[in-house]
N, C-alpha and C. Protein backbone atom coordinates (compact mmCIF):
# COMPACT_ATOMS: atom_id res chain seq x y z
N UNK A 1 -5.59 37.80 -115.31
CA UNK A 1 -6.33 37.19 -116.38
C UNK A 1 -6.61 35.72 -116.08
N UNK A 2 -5.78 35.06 -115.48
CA UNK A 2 -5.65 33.75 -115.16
C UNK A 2 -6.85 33.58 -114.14
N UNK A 3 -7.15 34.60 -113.34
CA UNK A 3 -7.67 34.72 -111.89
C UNK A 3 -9.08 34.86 -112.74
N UNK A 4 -9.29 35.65 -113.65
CA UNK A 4 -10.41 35.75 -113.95
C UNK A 4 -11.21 34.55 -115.01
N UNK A 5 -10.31 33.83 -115.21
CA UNK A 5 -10.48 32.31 -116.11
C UNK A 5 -11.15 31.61 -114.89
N UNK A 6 -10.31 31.79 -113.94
CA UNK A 6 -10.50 30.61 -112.74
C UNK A 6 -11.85 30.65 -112.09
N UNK A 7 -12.19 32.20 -112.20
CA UNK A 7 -13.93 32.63 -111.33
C UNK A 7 -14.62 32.04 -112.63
N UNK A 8 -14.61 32.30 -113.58
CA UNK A 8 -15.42 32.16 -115.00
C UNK A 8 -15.82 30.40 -114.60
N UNK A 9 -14.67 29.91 -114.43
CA UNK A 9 -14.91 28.18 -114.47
C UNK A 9 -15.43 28.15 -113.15
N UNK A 10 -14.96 28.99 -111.98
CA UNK A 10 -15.40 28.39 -110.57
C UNK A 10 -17.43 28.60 -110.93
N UNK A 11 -17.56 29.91 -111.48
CA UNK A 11 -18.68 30.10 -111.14
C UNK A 11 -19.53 28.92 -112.47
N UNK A 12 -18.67 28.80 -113.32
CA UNK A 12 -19.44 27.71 -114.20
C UNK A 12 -20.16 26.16 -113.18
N UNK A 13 -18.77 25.93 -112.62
CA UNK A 13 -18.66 25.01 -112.06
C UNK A 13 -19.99 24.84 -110.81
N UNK A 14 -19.76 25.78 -110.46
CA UNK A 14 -21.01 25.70 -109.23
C UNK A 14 -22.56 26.18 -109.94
N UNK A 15 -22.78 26.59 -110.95
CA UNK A 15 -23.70 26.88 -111.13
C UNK A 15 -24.75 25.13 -112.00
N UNK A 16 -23.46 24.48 -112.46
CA UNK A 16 -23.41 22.96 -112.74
C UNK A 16 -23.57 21.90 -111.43
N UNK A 17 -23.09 22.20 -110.94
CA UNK A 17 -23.14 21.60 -109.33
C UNK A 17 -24.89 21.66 -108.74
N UNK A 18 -25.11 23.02 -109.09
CA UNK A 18 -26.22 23.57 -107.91
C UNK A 18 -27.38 22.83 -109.21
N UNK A 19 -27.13 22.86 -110.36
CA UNK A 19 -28.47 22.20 -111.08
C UNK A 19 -28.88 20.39 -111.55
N UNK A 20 -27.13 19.88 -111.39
CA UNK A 20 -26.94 18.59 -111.41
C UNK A 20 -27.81 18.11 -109.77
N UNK A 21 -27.58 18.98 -108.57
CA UNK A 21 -28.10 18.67 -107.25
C UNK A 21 -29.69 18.57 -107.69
N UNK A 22 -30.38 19.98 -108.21
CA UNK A 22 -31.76 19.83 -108.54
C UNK A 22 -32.13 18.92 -108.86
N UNK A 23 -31.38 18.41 -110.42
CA UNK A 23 -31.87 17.30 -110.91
C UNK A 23 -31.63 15.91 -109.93
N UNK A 24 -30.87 15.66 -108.84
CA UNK A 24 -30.68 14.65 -108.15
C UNK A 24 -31.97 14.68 -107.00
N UNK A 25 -31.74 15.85 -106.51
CA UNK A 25 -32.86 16.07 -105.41
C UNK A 25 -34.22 15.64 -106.40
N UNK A 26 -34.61 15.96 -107.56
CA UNK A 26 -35.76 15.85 -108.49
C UNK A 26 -35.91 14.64 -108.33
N UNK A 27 -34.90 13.70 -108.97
CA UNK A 27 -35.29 12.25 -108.52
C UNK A 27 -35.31 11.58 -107.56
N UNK A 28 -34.31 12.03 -106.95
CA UNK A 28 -34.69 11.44 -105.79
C UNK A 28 -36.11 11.44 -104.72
N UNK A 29 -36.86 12.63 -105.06
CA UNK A 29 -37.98 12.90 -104.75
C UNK A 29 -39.40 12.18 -105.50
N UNK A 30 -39.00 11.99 -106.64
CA UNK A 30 -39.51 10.73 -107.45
C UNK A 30 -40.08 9.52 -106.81
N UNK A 31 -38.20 9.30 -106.92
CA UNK A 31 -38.17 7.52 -106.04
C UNK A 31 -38.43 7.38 -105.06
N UNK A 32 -38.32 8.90 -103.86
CA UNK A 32 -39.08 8.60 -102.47
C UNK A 32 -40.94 8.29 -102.79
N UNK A 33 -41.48 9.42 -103.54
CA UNK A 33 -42.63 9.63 -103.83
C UNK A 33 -43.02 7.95 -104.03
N UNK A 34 -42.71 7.28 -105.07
CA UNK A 34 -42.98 6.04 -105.52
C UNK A 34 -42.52 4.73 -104.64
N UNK A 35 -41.68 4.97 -104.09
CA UNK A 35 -41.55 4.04 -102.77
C UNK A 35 -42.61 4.42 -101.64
N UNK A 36 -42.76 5.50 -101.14
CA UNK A 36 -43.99 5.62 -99.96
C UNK A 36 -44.99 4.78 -100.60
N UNK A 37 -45.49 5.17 -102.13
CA UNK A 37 -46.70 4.72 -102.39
C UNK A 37 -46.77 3.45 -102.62
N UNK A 38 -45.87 2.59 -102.66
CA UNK A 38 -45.41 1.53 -102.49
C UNK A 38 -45.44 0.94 -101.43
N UNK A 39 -44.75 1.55 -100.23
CA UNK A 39 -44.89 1.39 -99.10
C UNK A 39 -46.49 1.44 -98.30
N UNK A 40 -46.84 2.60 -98.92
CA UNK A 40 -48.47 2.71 -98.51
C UNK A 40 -48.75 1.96 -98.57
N UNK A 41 -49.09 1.03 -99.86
CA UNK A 41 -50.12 0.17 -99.99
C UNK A 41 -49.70 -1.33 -99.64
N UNK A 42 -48.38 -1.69 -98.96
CA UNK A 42 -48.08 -2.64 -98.00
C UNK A 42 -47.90 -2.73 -96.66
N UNK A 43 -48.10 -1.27 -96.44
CA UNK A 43 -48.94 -1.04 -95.02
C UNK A 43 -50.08 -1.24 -95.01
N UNK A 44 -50.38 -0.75 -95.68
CA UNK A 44 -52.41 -0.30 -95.86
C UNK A 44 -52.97 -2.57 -95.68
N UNK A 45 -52.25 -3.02 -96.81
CA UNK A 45 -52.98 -4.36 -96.96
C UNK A 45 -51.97 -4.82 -95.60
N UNK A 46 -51.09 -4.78 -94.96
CA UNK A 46 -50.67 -5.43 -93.39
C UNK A 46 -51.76 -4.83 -92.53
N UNK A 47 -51.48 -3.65 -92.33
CA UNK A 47 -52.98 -3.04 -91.26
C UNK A 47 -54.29 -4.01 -91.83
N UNK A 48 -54.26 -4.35 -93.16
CA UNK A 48 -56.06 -4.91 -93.04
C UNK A 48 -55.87 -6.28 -92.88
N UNK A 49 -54.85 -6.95 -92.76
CA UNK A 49 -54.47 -8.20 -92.33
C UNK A 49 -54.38 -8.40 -90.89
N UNK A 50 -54.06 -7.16 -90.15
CA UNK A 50 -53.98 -7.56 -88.80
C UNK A 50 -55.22 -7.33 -88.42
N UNK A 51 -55.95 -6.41 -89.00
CA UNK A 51 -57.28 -5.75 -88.27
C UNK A 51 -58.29 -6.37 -88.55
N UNK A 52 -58.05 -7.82 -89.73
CA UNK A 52 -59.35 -8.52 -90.04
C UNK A 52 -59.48 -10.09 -89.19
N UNK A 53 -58.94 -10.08 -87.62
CA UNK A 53 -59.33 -10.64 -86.92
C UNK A 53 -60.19 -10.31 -86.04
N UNK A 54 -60.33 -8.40 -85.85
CA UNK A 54 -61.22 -8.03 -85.15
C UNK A 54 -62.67 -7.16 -85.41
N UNK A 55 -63.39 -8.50 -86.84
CA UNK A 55 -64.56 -7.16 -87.36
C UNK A 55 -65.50 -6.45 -86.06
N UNK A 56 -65.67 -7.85 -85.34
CA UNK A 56 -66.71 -7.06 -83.98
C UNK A 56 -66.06 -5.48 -83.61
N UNK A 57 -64.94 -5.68 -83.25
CA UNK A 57 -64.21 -4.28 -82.85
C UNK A 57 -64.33 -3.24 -83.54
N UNK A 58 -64.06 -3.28 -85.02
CA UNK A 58 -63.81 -2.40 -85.99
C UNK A 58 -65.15 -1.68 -86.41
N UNK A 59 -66.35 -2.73 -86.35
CA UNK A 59 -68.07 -2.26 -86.61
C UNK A 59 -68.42 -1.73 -85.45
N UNK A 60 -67.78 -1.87 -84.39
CA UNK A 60 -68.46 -1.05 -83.07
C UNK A 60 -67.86 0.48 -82.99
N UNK A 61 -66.72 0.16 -83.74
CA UNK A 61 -66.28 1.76 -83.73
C UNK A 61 -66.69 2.60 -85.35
N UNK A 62 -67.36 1.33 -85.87
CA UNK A 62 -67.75 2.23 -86.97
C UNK A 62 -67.41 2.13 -88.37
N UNK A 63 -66.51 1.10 -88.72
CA UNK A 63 -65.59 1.07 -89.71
C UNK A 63 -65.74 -0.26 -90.28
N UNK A 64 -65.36 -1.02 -91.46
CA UNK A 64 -65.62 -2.04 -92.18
C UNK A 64 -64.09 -2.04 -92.66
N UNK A 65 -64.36 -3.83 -92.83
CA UNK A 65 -62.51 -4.57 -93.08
C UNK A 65 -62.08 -3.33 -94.37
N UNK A 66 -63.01 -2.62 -95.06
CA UNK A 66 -62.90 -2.11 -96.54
C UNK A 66 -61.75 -1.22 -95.75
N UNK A 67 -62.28 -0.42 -94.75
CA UNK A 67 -61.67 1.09 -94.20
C UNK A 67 -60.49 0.69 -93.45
N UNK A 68 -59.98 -0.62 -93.10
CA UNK A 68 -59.40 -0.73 -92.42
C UNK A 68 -57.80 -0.29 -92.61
N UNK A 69 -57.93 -0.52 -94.37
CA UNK A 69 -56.40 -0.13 -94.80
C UNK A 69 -56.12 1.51 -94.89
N UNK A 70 -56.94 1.89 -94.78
CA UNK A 70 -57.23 3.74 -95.05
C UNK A 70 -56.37 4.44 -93.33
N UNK A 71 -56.78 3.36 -92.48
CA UNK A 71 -57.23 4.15 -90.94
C UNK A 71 -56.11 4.44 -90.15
N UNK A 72 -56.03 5.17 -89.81
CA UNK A 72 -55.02 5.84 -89.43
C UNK A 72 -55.16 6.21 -87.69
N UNK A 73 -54.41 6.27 -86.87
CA UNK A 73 -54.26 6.94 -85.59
C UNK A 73 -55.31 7.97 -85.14
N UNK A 74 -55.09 8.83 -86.36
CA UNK A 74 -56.24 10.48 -86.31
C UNK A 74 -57.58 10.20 -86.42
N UNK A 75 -57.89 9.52 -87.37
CA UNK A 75 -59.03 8.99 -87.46
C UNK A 75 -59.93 8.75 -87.00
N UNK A 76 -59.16 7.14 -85.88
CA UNK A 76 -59.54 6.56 -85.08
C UNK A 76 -59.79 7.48 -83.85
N UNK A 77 -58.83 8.28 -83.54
CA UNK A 77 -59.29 9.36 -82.20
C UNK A 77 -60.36 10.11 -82.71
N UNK A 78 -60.64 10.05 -83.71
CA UNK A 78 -62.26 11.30 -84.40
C UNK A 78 -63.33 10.77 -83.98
N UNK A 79 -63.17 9.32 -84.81
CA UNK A 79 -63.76 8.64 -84.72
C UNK A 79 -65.12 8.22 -83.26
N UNK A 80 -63.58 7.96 -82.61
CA UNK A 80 -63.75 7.49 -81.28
C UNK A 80 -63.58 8.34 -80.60
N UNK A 81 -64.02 9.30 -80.24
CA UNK A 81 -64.16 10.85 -79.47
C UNK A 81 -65.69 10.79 -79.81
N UNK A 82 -66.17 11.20 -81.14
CA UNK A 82 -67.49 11.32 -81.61
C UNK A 82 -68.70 9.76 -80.84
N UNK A 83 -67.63 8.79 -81.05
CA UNK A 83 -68.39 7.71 -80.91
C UNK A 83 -68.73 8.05 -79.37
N UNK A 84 -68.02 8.17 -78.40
CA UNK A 84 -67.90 7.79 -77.25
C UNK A 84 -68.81 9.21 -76.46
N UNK A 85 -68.67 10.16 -76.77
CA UNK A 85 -69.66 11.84 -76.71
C UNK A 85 -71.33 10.92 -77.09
N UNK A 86 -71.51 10.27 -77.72
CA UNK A 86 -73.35 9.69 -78.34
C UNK A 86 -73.03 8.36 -77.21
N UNK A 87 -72.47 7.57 -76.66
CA UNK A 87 -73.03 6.55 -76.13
C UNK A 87 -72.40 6.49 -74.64
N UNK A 88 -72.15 8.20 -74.14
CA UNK A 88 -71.78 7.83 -73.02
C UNK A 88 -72.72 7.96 -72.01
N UNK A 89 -72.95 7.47 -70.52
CA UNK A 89 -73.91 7.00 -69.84
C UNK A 89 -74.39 8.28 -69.84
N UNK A 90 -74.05 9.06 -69.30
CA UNK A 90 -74.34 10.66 -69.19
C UNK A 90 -75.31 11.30 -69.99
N UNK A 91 -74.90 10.78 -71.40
CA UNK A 91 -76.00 10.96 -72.28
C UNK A 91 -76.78 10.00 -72.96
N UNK A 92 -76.41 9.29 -72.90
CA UNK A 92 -77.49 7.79 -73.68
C UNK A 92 -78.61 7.48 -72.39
N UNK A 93 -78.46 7.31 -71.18
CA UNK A 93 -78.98 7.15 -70.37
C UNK A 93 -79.59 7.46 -69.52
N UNK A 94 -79.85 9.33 -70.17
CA UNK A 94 -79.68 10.34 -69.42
C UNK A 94 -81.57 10.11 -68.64
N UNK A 95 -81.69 10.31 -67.72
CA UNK A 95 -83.16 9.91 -67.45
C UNK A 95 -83.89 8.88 -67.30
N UNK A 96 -82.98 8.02 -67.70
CA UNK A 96 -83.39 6.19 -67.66
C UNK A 96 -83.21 6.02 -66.28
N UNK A 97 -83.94 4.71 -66.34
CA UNK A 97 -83.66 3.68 -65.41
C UNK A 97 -81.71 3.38 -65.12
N UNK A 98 -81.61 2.95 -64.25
CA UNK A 98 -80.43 1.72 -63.28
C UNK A 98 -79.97 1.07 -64.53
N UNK A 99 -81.19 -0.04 -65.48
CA UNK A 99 -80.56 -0.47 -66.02
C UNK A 99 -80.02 -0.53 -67.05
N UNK A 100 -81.10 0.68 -67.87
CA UNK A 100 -80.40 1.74 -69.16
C UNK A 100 -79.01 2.33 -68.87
N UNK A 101 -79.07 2.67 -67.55
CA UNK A 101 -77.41 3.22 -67.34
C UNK A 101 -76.42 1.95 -67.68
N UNK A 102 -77.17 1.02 -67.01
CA UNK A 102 -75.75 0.36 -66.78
C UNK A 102 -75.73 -0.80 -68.15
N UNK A 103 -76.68 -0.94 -69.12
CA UNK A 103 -76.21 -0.77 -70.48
C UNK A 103 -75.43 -0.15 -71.20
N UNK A 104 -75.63 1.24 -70.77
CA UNK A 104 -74.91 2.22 -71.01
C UNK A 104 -73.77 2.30 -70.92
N UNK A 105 -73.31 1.99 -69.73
CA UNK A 105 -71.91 1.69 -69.13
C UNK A 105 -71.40 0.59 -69.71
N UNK A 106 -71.57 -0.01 -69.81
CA UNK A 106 -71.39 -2.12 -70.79
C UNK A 106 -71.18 -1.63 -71.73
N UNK A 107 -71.52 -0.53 -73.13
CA UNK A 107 -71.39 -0.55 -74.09
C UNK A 107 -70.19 0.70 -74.62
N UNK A 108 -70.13 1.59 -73.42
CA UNK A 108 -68.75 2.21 -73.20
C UNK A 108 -67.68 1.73 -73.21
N UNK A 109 -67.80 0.74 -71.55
CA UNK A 109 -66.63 -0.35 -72.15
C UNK A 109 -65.96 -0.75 -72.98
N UNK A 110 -67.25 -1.34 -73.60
CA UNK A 110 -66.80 -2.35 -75.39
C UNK A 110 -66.16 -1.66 -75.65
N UNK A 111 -66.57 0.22 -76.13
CA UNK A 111 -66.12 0.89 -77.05
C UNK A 111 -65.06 0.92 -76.63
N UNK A 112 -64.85 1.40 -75.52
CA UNK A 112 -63.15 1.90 -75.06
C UNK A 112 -62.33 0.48 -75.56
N UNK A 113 -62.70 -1.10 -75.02
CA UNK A 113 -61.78 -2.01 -75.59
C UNK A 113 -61.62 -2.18 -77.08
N UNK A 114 -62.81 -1.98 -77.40
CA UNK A 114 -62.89 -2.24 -79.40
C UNK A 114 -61.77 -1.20 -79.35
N UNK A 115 -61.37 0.30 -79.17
CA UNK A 115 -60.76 1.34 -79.37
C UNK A 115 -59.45 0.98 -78.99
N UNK A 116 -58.88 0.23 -77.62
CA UNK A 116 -57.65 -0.14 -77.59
C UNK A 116 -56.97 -0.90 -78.65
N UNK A 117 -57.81 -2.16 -78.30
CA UNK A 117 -57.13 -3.22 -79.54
C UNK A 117 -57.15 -2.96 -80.82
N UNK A 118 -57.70 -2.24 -81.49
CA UNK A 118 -57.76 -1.27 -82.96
C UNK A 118 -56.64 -0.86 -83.15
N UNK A 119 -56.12 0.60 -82.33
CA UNK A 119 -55.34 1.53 -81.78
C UNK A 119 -53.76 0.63 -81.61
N UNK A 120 -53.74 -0.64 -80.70
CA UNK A 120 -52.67 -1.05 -80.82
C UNK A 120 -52.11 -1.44 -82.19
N UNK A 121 -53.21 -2.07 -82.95
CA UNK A 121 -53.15 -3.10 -84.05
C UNK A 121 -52.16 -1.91 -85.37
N UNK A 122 -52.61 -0.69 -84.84
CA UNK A 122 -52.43 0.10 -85.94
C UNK A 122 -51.01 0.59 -86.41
């Protein structure tokens, strides 16, 4: 009888345990939730603080100081995949002259450097 008091409370006990955890995990999922977004948006305005020394860079790949807090790693490789497929010599230049190519080539460049220093900044 004693034994069966003891399961009655054990299983009370854990079934108190396992919903006091919910409710902890609950908030705590809260306060993570509200700290990231917190965190977001003091990343987001540091990224547009570092990235608003380089507008030349940022307009060659496409993007404005606005986007800068949004931009992310993935992005930037979309971005700059798409960008670099439209202005590469191969195809921008395709049939030109020597010196259409080698515009062509000059403005690859840029892109690839605008794309590093972005990329690091990020």
């Amino acid at each position: 009888r004693l034994w069966a008091a003891g399961g009655r409370l054990a299983s009370f006990a854990s079934s108190w345990a396992s919903g006091a955890r919910q409710e902890l995990e609950g908030g705590l999922k809260e306060h993570r939730e509200a700290c990231a977004s917190e965190e977001c948006e003091l990343e987001e305005r540091a990224r547009r603080e570092r990235l608003s020394n380089f507008p030349d860079e940022l307009a060659l790949l496409g993007f404005s100081l606005d986007d800068a807090g949004c931009l992310d790693e993935k992005r930037l490789r979309k971005v700059f995949r798409a960008k670099s497929r439209e202005m590469h010599p191969d195809v921008a230049a395709q049939g030109g002259s020597e010196e259409e190519r080698a515009r062509a080539e000059e403005a690859i460049r840029e892109l690839n450097e605008a794309n590093e220093i972005v990329r690091k900044l990020l």
